[in-house]
C-alpha atoms as a PDB file:
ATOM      1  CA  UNK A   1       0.000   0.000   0.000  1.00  0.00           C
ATOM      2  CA  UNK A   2       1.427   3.316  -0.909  1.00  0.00           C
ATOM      3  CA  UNK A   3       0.675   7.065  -0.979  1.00  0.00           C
ATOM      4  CA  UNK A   4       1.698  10.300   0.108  1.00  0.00           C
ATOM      5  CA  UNK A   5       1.240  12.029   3.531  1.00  0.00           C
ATOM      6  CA  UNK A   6      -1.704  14.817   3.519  1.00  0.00           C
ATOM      7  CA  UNK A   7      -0.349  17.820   2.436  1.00  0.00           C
ATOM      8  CA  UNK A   8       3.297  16.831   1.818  1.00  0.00           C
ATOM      9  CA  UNK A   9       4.845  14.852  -1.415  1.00  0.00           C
ATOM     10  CA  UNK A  10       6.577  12.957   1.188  1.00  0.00           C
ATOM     11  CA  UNK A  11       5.870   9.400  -0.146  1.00  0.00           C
ATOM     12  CA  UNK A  12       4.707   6.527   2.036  1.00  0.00           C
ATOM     13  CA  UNK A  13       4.552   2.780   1.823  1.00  0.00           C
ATOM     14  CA  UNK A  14       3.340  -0.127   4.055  1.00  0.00           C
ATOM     15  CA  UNK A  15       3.429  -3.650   3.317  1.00  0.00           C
ATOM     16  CA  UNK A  16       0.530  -5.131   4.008  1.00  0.00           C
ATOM     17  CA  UNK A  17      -1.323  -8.803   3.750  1.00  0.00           C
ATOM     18  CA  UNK A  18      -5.179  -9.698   1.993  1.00  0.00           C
ATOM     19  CA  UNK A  19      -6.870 -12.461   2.607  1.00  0.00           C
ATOM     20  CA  UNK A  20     -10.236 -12.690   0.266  1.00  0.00           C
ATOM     21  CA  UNK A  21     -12.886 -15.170   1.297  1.00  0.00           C
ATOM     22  CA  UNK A  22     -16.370 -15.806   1.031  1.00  0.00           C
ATOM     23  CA  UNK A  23     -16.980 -15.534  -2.468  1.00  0.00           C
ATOM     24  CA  UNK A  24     -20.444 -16.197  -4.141  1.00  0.00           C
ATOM     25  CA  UNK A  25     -21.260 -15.537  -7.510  1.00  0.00           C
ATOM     26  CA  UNK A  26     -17.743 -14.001  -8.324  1.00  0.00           C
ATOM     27  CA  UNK A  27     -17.761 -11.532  -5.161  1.00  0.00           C
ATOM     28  CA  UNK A  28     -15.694 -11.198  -2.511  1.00  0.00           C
ATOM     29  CA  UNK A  29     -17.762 -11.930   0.444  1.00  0.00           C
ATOM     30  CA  UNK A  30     -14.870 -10.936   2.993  1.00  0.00           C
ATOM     31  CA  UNK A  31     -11.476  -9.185   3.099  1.00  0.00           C
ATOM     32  CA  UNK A  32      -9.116  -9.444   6.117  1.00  0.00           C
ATOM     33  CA  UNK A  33      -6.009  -7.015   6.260  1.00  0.00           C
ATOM     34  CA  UNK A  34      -2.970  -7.777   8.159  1.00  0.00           C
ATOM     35  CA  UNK A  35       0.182  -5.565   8.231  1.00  0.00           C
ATOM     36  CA  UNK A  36       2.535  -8.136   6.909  1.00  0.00           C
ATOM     37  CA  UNK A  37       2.771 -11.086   4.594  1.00  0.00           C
ATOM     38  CA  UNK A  38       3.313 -13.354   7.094  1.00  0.00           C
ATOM     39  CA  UNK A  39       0.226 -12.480   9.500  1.00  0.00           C
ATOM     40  CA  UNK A  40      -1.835 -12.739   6.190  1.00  0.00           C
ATOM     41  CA  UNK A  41      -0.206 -16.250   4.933  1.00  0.00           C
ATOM     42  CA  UNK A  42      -0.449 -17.345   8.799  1.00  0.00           C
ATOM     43  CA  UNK A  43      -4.064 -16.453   8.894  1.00  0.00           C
ATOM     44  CA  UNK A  44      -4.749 -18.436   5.568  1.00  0.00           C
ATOM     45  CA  UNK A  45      -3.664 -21.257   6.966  1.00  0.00           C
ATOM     46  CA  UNK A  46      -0.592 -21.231   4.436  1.00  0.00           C
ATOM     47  CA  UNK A  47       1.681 -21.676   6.664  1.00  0.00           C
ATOM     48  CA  UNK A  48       3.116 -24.183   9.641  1.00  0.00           C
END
Protein backbone atom coordinates (compact mmCIF):
# COMPACT_ATOMS: atom_id res chain seq x y z
CA UNK A 1 0.00 0.00 0.00
CA UNK A 2 1.43 3.32 -0.91
CA UNK A 3 0.68 7.07 -0.98
CA UNK A 4 1.70 10.30 0.11
CA UNK A 5 1.24 12.03 3.53
CA UNK A 6 -1.70 14.82 3.52
CA UNK A 7 -0.35 17.82 2.44
CA UNK A 8 3.30 16.83 1.82
CA UNK A 9 4.84 14.85 -1.41
CA UNK A 10 6.58 12.96 1.19
CA UNK A 11 5.87 9.40 -0.15
CA UNK A 12 4.71 6.53 2.04
CA UNK A 13 4.55 2.78 1.82
CA UNK A 14 3.34 -0.13 4.06
CA UNK A 15 3.43 -3.65 3.32
CA UNK A 16 0.53 -5.13 4.01
CA UNK A 17 -1.32 -8.80 3.75
CA UNK A 18 -5.18 -9.70 1.99
CA UNK A 19 -6.87 -12.46 2.61
CA UNK A 20 -10.24 -12.69 0.27
CA UNK A 21 -12.89 -15.17 1.30
CA UNK A 22 -16.37 -15.81 1.03
CA UNK A 23 -16.98 -15.53 -2.47
CA UNK A 24 -20.44 -16.20 -4.14
CA UNK A 25 -21.26 -15.54 -7.51
CA UNK A 26 -17.74 -14.00 -8.32
CA UNK A 27 -17.76 -11.53 -5.16
CA UNK A 28 -15.69 -11.20 -2.51
CA UNK A 29 -17.76 -11.93 0.44
CA UNK A 30 -14.87 -10.94 2.99
CA UNK A 31 -11.48 -9.18 3.10
CA UNK A 32 -9.12 -9.44 6.12
CA UNK A 33 -6.01 -7.02 6.26
CA UNK A 34 -2.97 -7.78 8.16
CA UNK A 35 0.18 -5.57 8.23
CA UNK A 36 2.53 -8.14 6.91
CA UNK A 37 2.77 -11.09 4.59
CA UNK A 38 3.31 -13.35 7.09
CA UNK A 39 0.23 -12.48 9.50
CA UNK A 40 -1.84 -12.74 6.19
CA UNK A 41 -0.21 -16.25 4.93
CA UNK A 42 -0.45 -17.34 8.80
CA UNK A 43 -4.06 -16.45 8.89
CA UNK A 44 -4.75 -18.44 5.57
CA UNK A 45 -3.66 -21.26 6.97
CA UNK A 46 -0.59 -21.23 4.44
CA UNK A 47 1.68 -21.68 6.66
CA UNK A 48 3.12 -24.18 9.64
Amino acid sequence: MGGRIKGSAVPIRQPVGVVCSDFTEGAIGQLQFFMTWKEGLHAAGLTG
